[in-house]
N, C-alpha and C. Protein backbone atom coordinates (compact mmCIF):
# COMPACT_ATOMS: atom_id res chain seq x y z
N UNK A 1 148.38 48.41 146.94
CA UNK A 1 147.75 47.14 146.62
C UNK A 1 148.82 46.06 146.73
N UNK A 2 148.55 44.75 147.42
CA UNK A 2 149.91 43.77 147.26
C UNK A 2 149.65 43.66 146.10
N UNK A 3 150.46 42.55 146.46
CA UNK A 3 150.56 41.43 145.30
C UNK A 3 149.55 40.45 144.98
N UNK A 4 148.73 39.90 146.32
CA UNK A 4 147.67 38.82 146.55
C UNK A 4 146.50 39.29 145.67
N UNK A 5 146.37 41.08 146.00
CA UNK A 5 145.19 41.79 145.64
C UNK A 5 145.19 41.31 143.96
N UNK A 6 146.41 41.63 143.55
CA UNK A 6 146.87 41.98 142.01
C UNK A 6 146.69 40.68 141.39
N UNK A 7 147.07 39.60 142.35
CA UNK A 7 146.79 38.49 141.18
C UNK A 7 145.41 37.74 141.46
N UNK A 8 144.45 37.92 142.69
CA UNK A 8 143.13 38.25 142.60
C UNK A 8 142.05 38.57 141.28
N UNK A 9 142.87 39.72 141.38
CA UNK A 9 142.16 41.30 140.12
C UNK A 9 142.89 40.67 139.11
N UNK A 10 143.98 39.84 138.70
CA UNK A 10 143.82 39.13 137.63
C UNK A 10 143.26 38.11 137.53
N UNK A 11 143.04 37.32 138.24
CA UNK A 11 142.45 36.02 137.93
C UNK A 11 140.64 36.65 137.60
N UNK A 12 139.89 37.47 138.43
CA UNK A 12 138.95 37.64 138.28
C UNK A 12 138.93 38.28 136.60
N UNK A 13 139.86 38.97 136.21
CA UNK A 13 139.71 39.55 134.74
C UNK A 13 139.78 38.15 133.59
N UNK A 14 140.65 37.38 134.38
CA UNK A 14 140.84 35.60 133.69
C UNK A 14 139.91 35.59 133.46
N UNK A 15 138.81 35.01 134.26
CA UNK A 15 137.34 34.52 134.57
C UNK A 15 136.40 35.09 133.42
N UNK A 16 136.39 36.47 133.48
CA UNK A 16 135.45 37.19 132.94
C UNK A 16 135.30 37.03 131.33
N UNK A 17 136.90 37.03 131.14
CA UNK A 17 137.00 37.05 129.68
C UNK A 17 136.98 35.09 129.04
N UNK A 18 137.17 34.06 130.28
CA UNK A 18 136.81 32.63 129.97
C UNK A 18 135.30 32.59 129.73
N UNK A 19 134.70 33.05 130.47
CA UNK A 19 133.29 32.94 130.35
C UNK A 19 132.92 33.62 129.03
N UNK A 20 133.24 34.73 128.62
CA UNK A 20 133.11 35.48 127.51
C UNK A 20 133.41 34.44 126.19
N UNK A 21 134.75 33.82 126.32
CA UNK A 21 135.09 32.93 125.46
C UNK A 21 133.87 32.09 125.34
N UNK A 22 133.62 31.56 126.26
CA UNK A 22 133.05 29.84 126.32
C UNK A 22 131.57 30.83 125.61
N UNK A 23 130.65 31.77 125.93
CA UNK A 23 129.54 31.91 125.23
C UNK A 23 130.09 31.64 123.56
N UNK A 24 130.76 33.07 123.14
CA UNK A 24 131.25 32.79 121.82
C UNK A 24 131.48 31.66 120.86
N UNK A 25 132.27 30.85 121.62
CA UNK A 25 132.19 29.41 121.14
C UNK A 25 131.38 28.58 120.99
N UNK A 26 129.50 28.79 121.91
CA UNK A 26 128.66 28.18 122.36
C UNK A 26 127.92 28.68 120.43
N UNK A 27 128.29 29.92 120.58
CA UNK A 27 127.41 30.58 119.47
C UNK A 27 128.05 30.47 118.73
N UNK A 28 129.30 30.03 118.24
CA UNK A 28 129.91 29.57 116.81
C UNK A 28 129.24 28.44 116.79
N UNK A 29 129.40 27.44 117.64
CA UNK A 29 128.46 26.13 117.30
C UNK A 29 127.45 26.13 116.89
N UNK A 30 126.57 26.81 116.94
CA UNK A 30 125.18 27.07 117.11
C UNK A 30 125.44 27.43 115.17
N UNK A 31 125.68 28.31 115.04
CA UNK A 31 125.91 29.27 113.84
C UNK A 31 126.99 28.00 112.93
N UNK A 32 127.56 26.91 112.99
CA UNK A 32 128.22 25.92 112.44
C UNK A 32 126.74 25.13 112.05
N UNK A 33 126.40 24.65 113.10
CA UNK A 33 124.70 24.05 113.13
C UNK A 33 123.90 24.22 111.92
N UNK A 34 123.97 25.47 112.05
CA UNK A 34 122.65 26.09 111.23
C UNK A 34 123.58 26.12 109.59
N UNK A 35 124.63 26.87 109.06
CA UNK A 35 125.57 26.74 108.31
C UNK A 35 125.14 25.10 107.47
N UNK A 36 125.86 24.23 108.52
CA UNK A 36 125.39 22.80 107.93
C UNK A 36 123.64 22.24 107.11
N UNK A 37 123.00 22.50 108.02
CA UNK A 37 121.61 22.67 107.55
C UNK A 37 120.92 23.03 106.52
N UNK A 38 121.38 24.22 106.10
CA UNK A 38 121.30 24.98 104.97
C UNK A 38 122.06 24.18 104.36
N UNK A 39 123.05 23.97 104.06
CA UNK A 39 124.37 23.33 102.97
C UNK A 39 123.50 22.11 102.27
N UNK A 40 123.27 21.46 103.89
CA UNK A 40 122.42 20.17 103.15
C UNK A 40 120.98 20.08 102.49
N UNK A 41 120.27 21.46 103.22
CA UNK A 41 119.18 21.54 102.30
C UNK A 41 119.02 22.12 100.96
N UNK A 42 120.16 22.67 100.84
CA UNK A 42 120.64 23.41 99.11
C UNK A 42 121.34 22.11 98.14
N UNK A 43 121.85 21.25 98.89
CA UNK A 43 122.51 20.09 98.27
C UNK A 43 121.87 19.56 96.94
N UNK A 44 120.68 19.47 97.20
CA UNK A 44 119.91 18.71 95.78
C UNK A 44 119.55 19.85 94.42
N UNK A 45 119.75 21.16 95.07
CA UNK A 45 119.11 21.58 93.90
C UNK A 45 120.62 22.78 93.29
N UNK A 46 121.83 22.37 94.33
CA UNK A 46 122.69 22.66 93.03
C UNK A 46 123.50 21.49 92.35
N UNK A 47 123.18 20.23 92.08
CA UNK A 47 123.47 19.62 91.69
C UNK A 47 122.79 19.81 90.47
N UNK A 48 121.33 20.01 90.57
CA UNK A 48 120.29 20.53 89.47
C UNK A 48 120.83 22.09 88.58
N UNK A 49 121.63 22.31 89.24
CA UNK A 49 121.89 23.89 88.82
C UNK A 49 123.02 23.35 87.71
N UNK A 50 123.76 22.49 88.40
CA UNK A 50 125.27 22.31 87.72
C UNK A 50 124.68 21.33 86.45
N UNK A 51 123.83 20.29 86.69
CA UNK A 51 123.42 19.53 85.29
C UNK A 51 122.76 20.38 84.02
N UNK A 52 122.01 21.39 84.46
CA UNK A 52 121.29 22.27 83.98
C UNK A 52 121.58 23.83 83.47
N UNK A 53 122.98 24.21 84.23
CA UNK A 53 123.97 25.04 83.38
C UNK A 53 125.11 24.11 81.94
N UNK A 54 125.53 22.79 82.16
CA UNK A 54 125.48 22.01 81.67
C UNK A 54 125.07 21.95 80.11
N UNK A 55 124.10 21.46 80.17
CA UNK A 55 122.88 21.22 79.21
C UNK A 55 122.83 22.96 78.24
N UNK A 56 122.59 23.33 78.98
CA UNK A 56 123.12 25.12 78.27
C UNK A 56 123.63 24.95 77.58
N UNK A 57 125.27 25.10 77.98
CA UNK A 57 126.37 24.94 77.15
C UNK A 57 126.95 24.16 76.21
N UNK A 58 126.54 22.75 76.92
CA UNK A 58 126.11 22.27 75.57
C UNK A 58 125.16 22.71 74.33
N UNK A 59 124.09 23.35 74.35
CA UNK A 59 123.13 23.26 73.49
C UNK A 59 123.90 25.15 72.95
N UNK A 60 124.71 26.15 73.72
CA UNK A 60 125.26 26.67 73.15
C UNK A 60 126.32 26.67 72.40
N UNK A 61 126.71 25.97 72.67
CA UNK A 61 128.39 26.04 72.01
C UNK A 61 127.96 24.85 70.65
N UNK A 62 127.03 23.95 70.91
CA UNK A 62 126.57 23.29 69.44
C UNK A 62 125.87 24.00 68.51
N UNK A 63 125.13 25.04 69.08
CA UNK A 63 124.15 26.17 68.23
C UNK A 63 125.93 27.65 67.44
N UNK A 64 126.34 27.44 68.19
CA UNK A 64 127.67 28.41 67.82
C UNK A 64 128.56 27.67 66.42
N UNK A 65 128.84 26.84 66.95
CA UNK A 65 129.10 26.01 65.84
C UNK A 65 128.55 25.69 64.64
N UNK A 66 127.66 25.60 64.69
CA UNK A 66 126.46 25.41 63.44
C UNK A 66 126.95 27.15 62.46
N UNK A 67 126.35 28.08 63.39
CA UNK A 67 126.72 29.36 62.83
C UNK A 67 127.80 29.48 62.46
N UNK A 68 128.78 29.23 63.12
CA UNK A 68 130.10 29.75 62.15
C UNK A 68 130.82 28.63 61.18
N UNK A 69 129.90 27.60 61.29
CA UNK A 69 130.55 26.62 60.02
C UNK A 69 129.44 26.89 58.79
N UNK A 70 128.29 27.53 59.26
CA UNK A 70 127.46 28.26 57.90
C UNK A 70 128.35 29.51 57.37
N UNK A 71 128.94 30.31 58.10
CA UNK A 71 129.51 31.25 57.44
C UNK A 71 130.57 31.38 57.00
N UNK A 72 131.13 30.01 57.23
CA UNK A 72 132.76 29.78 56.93
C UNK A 72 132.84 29.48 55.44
N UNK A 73 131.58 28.64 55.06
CA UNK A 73 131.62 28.07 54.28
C UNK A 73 131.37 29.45 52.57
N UNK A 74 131.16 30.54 52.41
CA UNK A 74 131.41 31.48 51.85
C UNK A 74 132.36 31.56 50.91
């Protein structure tokens, strides 16, 4: 085989694996796309999650308190 053949049969292996790249990348985008979408359609209701775990803890840690300043008092 020359040399011409050899760097031929590499460039064609170049090719194969650029094209390979460029799909992959086509489909990370794609899959970034969709990623975003979701993010923003979850956006409103963990803001609701975070005010509303929140509110919990508040209403626990004031209910905790109550209890152990009733039993302190002994």
């Amino acid at each position: 085989m020359s040399g011409e053949e050899q760097i031929l049969r590499a460039v064609g292996k170049l090719e194969g694996r650029m094209e390979a790249m460029a799909a992959d990348v086509a489909q990370l985008k794609q899959d970034i796309g969709e990623v975003k979408s979701q993010a923003n359609r979850w956006k409103g209701a963990f803001g609701f999650v975070l005010i509303f775990g929140g509110i919990l803890g508040f209403i626990g840690n004031f209910l905790m308190s109550l209890l152990n300043s009733g039993s302190s008092g002994s």
